[in-house]
N, C-alpha and C. Protein backbone atom coordinates (compact mmCIF):
# COMPACT_ATOMS: atom_id res chain seq x y z
N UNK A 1 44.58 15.48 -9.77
CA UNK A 1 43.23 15.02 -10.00
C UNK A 1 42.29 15.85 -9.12
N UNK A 2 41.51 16.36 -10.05
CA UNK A 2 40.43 17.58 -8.87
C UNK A 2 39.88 16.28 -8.09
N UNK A 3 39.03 16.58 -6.79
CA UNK A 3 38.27 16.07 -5.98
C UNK A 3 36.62 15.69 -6.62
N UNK A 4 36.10 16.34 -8.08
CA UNK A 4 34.97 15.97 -8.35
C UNK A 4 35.27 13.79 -9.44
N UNK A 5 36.76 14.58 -10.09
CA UNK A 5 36.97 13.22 -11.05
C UNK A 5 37.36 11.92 -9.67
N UNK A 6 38.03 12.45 -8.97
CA UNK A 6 38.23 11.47 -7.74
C UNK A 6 36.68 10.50 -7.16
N UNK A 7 35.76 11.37 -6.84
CA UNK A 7 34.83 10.47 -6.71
C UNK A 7 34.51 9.86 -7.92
N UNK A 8 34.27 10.46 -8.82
CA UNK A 8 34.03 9.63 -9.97
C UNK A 8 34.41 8.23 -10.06
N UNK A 9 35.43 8.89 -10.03
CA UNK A 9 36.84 7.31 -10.07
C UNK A 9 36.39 6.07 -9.21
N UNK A 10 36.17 7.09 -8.09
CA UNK A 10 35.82 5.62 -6.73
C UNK A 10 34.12 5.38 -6.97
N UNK A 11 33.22 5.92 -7.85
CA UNK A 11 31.92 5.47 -7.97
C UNK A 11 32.51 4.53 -8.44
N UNK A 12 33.21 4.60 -9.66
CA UNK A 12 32.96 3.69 -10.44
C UNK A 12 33.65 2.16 -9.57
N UNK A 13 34.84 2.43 -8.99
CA UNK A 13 35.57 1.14 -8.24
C UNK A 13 34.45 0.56 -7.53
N UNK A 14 34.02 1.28 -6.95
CA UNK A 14 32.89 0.65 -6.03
C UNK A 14 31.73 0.00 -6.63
N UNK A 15 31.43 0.96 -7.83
CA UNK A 15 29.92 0.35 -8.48
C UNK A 15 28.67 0.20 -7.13
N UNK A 16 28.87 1.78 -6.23
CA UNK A 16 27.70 2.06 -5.31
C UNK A 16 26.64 2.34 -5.70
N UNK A 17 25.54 1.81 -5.02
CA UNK A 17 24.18 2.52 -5.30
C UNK A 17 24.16 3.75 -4.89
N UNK A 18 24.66 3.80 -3.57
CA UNK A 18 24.33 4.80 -2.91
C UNK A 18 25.29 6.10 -3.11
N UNK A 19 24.84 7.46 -3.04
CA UNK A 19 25.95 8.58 -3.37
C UNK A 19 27.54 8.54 -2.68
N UNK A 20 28.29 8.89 -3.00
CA UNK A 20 29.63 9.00 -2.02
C UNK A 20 30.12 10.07 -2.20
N UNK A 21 30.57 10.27 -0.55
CA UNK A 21 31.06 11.58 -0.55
C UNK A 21 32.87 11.51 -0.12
N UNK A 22 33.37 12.52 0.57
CA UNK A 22 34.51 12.41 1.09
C UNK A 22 34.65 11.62 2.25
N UNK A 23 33.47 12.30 3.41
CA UNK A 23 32.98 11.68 4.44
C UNK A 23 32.74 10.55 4.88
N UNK A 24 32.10 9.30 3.16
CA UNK A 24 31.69 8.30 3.62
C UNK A 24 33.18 7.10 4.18
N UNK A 25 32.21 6.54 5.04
CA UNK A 25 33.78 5.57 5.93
C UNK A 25 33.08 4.39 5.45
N UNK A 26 35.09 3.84 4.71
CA UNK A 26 34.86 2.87 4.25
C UNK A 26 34.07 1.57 4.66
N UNK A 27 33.96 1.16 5.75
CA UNK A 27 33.48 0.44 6.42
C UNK A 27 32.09 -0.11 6.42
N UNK A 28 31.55 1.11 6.07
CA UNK A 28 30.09 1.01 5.84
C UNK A 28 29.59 0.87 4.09
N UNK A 29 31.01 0.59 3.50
CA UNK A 29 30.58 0.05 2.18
C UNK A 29 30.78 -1.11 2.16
N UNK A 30 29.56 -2.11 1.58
CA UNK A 30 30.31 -3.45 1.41
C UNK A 30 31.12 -3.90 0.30
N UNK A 31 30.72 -2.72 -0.53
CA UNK A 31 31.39 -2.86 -1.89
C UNK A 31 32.82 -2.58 -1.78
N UNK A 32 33.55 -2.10 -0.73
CA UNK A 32 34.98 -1.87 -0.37
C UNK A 32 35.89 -3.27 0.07
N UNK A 33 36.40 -4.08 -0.67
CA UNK A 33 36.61 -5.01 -0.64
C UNK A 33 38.20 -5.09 -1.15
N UNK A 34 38.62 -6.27 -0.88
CA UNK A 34 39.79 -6.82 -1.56
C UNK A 34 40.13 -6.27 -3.20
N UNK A 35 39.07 -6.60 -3.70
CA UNK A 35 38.92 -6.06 -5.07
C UNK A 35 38.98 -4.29 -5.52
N UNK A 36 38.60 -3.96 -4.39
CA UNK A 36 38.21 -2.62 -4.65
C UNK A 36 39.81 -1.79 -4.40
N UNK A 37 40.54 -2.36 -3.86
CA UNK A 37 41.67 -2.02 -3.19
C UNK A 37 42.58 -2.09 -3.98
N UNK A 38 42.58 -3.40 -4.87
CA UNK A 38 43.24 -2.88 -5.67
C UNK A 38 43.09 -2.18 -6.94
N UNK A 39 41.77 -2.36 -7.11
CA UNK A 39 41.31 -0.80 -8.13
C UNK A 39 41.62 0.21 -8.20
N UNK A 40 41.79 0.31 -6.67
CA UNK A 40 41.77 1.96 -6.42
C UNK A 40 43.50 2.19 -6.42
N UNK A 41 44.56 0.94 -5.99
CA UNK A 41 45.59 1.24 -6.28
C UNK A 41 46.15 0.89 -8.15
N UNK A 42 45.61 0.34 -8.99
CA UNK A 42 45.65 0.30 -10.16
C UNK A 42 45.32 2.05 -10.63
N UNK A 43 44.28 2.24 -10.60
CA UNK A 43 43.73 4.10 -10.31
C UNK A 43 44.59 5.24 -10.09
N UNK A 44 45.27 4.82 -9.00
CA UNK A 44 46.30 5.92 -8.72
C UNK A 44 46.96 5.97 -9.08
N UNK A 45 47.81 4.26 -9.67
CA UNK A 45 49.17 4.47 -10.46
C UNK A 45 49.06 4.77 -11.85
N UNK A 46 47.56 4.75 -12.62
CA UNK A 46 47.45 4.86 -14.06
C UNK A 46 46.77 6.47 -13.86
N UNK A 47 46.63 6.61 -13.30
CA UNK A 47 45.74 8.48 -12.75
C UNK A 47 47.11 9.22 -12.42
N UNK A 48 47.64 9.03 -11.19
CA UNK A 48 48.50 9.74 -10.72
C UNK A 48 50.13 9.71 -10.77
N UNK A 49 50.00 8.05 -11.35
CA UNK A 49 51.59 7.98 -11.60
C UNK A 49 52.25 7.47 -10.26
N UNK A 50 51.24 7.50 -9.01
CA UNK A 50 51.97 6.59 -8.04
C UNK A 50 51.43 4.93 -7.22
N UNK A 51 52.63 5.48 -6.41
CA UNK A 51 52.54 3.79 -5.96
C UNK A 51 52.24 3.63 -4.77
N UNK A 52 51.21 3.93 -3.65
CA UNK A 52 50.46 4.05 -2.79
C UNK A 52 51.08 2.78 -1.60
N UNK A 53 50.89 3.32 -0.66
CA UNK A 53 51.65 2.02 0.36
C UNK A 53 49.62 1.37 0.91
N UNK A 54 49.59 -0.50 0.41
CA UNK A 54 49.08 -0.90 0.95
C UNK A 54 48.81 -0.84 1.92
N UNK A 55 49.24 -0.66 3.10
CA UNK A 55 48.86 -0.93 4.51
C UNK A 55 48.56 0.43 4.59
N UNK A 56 48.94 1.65 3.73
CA UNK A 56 47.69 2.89 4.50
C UNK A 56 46.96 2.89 3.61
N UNK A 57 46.28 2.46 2.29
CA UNK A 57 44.84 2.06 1.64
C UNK A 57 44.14 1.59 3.01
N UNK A 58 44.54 0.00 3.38
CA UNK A 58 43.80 -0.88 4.50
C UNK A 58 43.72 0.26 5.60
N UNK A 59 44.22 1.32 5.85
CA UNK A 59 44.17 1.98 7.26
C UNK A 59 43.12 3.36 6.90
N UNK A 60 42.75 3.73 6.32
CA UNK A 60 41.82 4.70 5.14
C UNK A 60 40.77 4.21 6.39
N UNK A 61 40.05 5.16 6.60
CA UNK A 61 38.86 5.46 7.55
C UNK A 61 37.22 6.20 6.24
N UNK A 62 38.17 7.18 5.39
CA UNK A 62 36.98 7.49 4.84
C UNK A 62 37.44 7.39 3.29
N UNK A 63 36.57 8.23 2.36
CA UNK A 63 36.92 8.34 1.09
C UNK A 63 37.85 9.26 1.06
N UNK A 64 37.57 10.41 1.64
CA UNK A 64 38.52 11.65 2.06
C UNK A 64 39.79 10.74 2.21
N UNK A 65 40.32 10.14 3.04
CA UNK A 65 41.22 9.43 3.43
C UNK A 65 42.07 9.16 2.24
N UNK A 66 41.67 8.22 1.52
CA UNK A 66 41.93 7.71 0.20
C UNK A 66 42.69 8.95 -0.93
N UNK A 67 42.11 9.71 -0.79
CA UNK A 67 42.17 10.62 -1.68
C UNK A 67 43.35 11.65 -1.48
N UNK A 68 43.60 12.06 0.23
CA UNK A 68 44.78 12.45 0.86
C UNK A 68 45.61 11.33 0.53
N UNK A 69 46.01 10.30 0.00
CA UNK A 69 46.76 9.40 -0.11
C UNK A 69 47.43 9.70 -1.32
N UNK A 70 46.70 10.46 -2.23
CA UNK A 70 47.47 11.04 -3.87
C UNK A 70 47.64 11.98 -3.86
N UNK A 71 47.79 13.14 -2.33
CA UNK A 71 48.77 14.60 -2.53
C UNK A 71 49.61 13.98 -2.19
């Protein structure tokens, strides 16, 4: 998955107003939630075909983060 469809992906999980980059830390989204978590692991396994370990989603600092999680 290139890095432009990746954000895509997570605009849409998030449903942000605001732009997102690699940079942005999760933390400072409120839209990063319970819900969003598992979006984003539903995402990876219907995108990438895998199966992402929960507890390093929850440990993800940025979007970048997230995204190193599907090389």
């Amino acid at each position: 998955m290139t890095k432009e469809t990746f954000l895509e992906k997570m605009a849409d999980i998030l449903d942000a107003e605001e732009e997102i980059s690699f940079d942005t830390e999760l933390s400072g989204l409120e839209e990063w939630d319970s819900l969003s978590i598992v979006s984003y692991i539903a995402m990876a396994n219907a995108s990438c075909g895998m199966k992402v370990d929960v507890k390093k989603v929850r440990e993800a600092v940025t979007i970048g983060d997230l995204y190193d999680l599907l090389q």
